[in-house]
Protein backbone atom coordinates (compact mmCIF):
# COMPACT_ATOMS: atom_id res chain seq x y z
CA UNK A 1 5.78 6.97 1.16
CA UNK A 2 8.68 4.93 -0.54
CA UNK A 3 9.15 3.56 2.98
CA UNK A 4 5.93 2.43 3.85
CA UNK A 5 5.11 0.72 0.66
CA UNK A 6 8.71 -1.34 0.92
CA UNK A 7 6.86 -4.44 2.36
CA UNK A 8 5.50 -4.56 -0.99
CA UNK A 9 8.60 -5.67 -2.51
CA UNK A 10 9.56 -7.05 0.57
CA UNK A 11 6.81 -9.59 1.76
CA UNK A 12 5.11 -9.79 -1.73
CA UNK A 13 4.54 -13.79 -1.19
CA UNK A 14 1.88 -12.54 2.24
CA UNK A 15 0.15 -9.80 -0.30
CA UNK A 16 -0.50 -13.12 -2.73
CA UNK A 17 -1.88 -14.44 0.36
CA UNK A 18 -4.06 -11.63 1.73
CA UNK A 19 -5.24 -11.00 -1.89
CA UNK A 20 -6.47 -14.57 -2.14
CA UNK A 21 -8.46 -14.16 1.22
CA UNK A 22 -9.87 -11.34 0.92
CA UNK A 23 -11.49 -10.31 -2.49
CA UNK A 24 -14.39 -12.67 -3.36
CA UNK A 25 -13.51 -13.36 -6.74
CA UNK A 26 -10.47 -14.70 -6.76
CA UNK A 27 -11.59 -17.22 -4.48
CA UNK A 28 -12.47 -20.05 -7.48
CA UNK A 29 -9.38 -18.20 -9.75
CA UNK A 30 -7.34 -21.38 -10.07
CA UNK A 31 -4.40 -18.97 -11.18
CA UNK A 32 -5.08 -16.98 -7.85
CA UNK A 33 -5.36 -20.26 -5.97
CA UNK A 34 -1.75 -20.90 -7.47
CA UNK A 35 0.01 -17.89 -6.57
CA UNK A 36 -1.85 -18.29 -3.11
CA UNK A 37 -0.45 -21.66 -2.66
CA UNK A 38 2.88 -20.48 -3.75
CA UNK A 39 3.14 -17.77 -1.57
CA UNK A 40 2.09 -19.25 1.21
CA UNK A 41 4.84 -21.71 0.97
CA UNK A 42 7.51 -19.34 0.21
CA UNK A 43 5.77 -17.41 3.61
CA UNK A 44 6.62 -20.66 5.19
CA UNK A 45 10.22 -21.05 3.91
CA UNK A 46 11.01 -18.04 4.72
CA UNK A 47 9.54 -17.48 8.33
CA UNK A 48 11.04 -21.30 9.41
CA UNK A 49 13.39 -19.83 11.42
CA UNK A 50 11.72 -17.33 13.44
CA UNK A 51 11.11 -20.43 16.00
CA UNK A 52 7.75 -20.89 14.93
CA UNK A 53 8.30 -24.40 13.27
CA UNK A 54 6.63 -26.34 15.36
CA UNK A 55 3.71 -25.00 15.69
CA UNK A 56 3.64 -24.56 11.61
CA UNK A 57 4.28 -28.81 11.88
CA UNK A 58 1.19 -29.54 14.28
CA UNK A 59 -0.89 -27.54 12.08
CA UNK A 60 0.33 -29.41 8.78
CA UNK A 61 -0.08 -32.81 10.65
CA UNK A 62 -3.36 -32.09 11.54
CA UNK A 63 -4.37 -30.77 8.18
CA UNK A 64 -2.48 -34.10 6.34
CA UNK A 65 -4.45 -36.34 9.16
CA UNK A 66 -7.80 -34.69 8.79
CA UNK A 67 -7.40 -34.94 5.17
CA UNK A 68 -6.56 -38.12 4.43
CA UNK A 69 -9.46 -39.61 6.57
CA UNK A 70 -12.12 -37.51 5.05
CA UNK A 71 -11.00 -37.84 1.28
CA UNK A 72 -11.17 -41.99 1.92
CA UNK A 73 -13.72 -42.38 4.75
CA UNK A 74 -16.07 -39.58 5.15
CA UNK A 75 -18.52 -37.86 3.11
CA UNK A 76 -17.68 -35.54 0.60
CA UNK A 77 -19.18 -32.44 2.62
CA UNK A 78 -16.59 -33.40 5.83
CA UNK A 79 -13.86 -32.49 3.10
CA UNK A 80 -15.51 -28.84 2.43
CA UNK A 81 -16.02 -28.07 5.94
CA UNK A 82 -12.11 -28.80 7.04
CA UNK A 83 -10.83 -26.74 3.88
CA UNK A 84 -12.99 -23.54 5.57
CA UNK A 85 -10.97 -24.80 8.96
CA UNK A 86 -7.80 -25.36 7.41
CA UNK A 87 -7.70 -21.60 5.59
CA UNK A 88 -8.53 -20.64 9.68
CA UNK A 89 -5.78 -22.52 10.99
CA UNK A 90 -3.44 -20.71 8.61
CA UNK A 91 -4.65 -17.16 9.46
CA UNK A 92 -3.60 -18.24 12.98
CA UNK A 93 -0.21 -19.07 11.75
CA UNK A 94 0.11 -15.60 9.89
CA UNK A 95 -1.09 -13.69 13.03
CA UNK A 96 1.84 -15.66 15.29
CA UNK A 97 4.69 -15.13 12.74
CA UNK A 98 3.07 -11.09 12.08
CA UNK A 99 3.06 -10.40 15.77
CA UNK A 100 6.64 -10.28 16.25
CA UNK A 101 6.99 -8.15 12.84
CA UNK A 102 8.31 -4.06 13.71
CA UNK A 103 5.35 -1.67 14.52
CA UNK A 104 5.81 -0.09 10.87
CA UNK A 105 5.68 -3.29 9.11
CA UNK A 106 2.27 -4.30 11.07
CA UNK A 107 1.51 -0.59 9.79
CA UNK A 108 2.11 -1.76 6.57
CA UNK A 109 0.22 -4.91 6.50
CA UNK A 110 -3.12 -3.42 7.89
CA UNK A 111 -3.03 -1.24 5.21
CA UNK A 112 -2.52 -4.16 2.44
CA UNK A 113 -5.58 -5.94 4.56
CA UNK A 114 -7.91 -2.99 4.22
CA UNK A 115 -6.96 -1.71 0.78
CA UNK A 116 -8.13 -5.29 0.03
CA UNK A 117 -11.38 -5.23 2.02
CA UNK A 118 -12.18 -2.39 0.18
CA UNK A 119 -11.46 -3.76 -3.27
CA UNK A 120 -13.86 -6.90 -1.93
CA UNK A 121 -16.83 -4.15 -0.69
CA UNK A 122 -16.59 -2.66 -4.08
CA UNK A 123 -16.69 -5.25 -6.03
CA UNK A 124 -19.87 -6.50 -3.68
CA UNK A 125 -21.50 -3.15 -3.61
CA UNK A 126 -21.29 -3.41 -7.75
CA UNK A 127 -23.39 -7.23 -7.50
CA UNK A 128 -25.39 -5.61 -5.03
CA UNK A 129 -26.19 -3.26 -7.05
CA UNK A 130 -27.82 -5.60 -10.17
CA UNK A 131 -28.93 -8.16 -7.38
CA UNK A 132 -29.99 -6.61 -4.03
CA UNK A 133 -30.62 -10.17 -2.25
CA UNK A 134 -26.39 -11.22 -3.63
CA UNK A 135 -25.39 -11.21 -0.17
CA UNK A 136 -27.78 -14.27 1.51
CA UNK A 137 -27.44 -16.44 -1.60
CA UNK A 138 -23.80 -16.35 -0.97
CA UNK A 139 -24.76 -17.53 2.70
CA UNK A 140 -25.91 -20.93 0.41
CA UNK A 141 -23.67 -23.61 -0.99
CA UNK A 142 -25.08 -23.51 -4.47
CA UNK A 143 -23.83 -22.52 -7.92
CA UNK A 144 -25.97 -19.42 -8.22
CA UNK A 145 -23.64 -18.37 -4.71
CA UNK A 146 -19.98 -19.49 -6.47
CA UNK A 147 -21.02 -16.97 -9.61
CA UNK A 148 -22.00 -14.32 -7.25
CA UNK A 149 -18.62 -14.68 -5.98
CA UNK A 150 -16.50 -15.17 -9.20
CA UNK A 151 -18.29 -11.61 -10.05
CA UNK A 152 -17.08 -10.05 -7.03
CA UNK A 153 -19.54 -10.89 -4.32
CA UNK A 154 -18.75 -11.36 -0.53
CA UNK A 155 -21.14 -12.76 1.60
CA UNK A 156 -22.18 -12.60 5.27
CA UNK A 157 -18.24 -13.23 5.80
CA UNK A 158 -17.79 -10.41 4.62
CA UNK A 159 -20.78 -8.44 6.50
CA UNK A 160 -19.65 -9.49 9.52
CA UNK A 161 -15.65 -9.14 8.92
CA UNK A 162 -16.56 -5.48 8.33
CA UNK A 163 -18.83 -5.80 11.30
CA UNK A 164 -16.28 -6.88 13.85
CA UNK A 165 -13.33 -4.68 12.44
CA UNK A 166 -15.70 -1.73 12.41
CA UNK A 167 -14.05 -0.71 16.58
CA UNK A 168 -10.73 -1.28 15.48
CA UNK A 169 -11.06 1.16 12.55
CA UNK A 170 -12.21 3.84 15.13
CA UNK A 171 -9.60 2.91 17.28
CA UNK A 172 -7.14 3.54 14.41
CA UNK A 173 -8.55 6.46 13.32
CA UNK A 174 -7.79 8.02 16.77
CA UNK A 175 -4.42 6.06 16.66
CA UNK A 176 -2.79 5.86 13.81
CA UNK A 177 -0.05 8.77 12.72
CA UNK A 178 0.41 7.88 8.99
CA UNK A 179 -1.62 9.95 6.49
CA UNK A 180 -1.73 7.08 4.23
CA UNK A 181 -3.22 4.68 6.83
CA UNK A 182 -5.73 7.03 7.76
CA UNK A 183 -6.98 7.48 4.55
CA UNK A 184 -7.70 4.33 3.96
CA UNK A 185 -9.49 3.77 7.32
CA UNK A 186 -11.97 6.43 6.66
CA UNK A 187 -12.93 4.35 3.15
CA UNK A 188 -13.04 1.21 4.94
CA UNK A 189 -15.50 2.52 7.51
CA UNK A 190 -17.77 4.75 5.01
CA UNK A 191 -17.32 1.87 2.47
CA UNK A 192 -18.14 -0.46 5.02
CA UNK A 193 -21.20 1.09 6.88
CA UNK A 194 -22.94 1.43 3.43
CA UNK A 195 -22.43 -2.44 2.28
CA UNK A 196 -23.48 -3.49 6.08
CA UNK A 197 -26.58 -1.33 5.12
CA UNK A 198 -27.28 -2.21 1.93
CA UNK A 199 -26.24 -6.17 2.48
CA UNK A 200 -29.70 -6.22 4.83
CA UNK A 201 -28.60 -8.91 7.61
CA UNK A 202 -30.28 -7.60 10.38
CA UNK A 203 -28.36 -8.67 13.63
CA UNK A 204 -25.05 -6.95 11.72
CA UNK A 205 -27.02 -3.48 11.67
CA UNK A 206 -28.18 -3.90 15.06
CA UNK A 207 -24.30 -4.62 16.00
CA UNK A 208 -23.08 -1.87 14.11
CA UNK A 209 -25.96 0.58 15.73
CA UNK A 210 -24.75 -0.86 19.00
CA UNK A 211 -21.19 0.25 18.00
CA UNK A 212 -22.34 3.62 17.77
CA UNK A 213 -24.13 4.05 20.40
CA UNK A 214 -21.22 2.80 22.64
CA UNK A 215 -19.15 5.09 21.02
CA UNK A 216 -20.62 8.34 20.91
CA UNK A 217 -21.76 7.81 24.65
């Protein structure tokens, strides 16, 4: 156990980073959009010279490029919708530098990853819970959908994260050998299957159905 929690102490700055993506409300925490921001540049220091600078600098031109001609010549909105691409283009950049990471450390970081997913169902299930409709307001742009989220809400990003992972848990269930791992799998998909349910978007129960059926066949 000491062993597979090391990466804890070890690549805290990425668990600053996956925190910040994944649980809803600490998406408009300007503390947790600090610490994000600083770990993701100490995640860049550190990783600079694993050979994947250049691709880190064509990202960082493109997001300084985009940036600058949206904040002085486009609308407002333009701005928004290149923030959602930029936090994309990063996850890309964490994938490429995570691939070439040792089997147990990738063990390691799914398990960060989907203790976090199920902090952010939890904390959904709990709004859910007071407001059964919390998941499509969050699918608006409005302020009713940003205090949904700063009380723990995820929206169909969520749904359909869980949606989409929902084949690789199975496969890791049959896969993985760590205990720990395991355990946490199981939560994700029980904890995940009942907030796919209870969020009420219909094409992600018909996909997750689908799944099943697939599977059982």
């Amino acid at each position: 156990m000491k062993t597979f929690f090391k990466s804890l102490k070890d690549d805290f700055e990425l668990i600053l980073i996956l925190a910040w993506l994944s649980i809803p409300f600490l998406a408009y925490n300007n503390i947790a959009r600090l610490f994000f921001l600083v770990g993701l540049i100490v995640f860049f220091l550190k990783y600079k010279q694993k050979g994947k600078s250049n691709f880190l600098l064509q990202i960082l031109f493109y997001v300084f490029y985009t940036f600058i001609i949206n904040l002085f010549f486009s609308n407002g909105s333009f701005l928004f919708r290149h923030l959602q691409f930029y936090i994309f283009l990063i996850c890309i950049y964490l994938s490429y530098v995570v691939f070439d990471f040792s089997q147990d450390k990738k063990q390691q970081i799914i398990f960060i990853i989907l203790f976090f997913n199920f902090i952010a169902i939890v904390g959904s299930l709990l709004v859910l819970a007071d407001q059964n409709d919390a998941a499509r307001v969050l699918a608006k742009s409005s302020e009713e959908a940003i205090e949904l989220s700063e009380k723990g809400a995820g929206g169909y990003g969520l749904v359909y994260l869980n949606v989409l992972i929902m084949p690789i848990l199975f496969h890791l269930k049959n896969k993985s050998a760590h205990f720990l791992l395991k355990i946490i799998v199981y939560i994700n998909i029980l904890c995940g299957l009942v907030f796919i349910f209870l969020a009420n978007y219909l094409i992600a129960v018909i996909l997750v159905l689908l799944q099943f059926l697939f599977y059982f066949l």
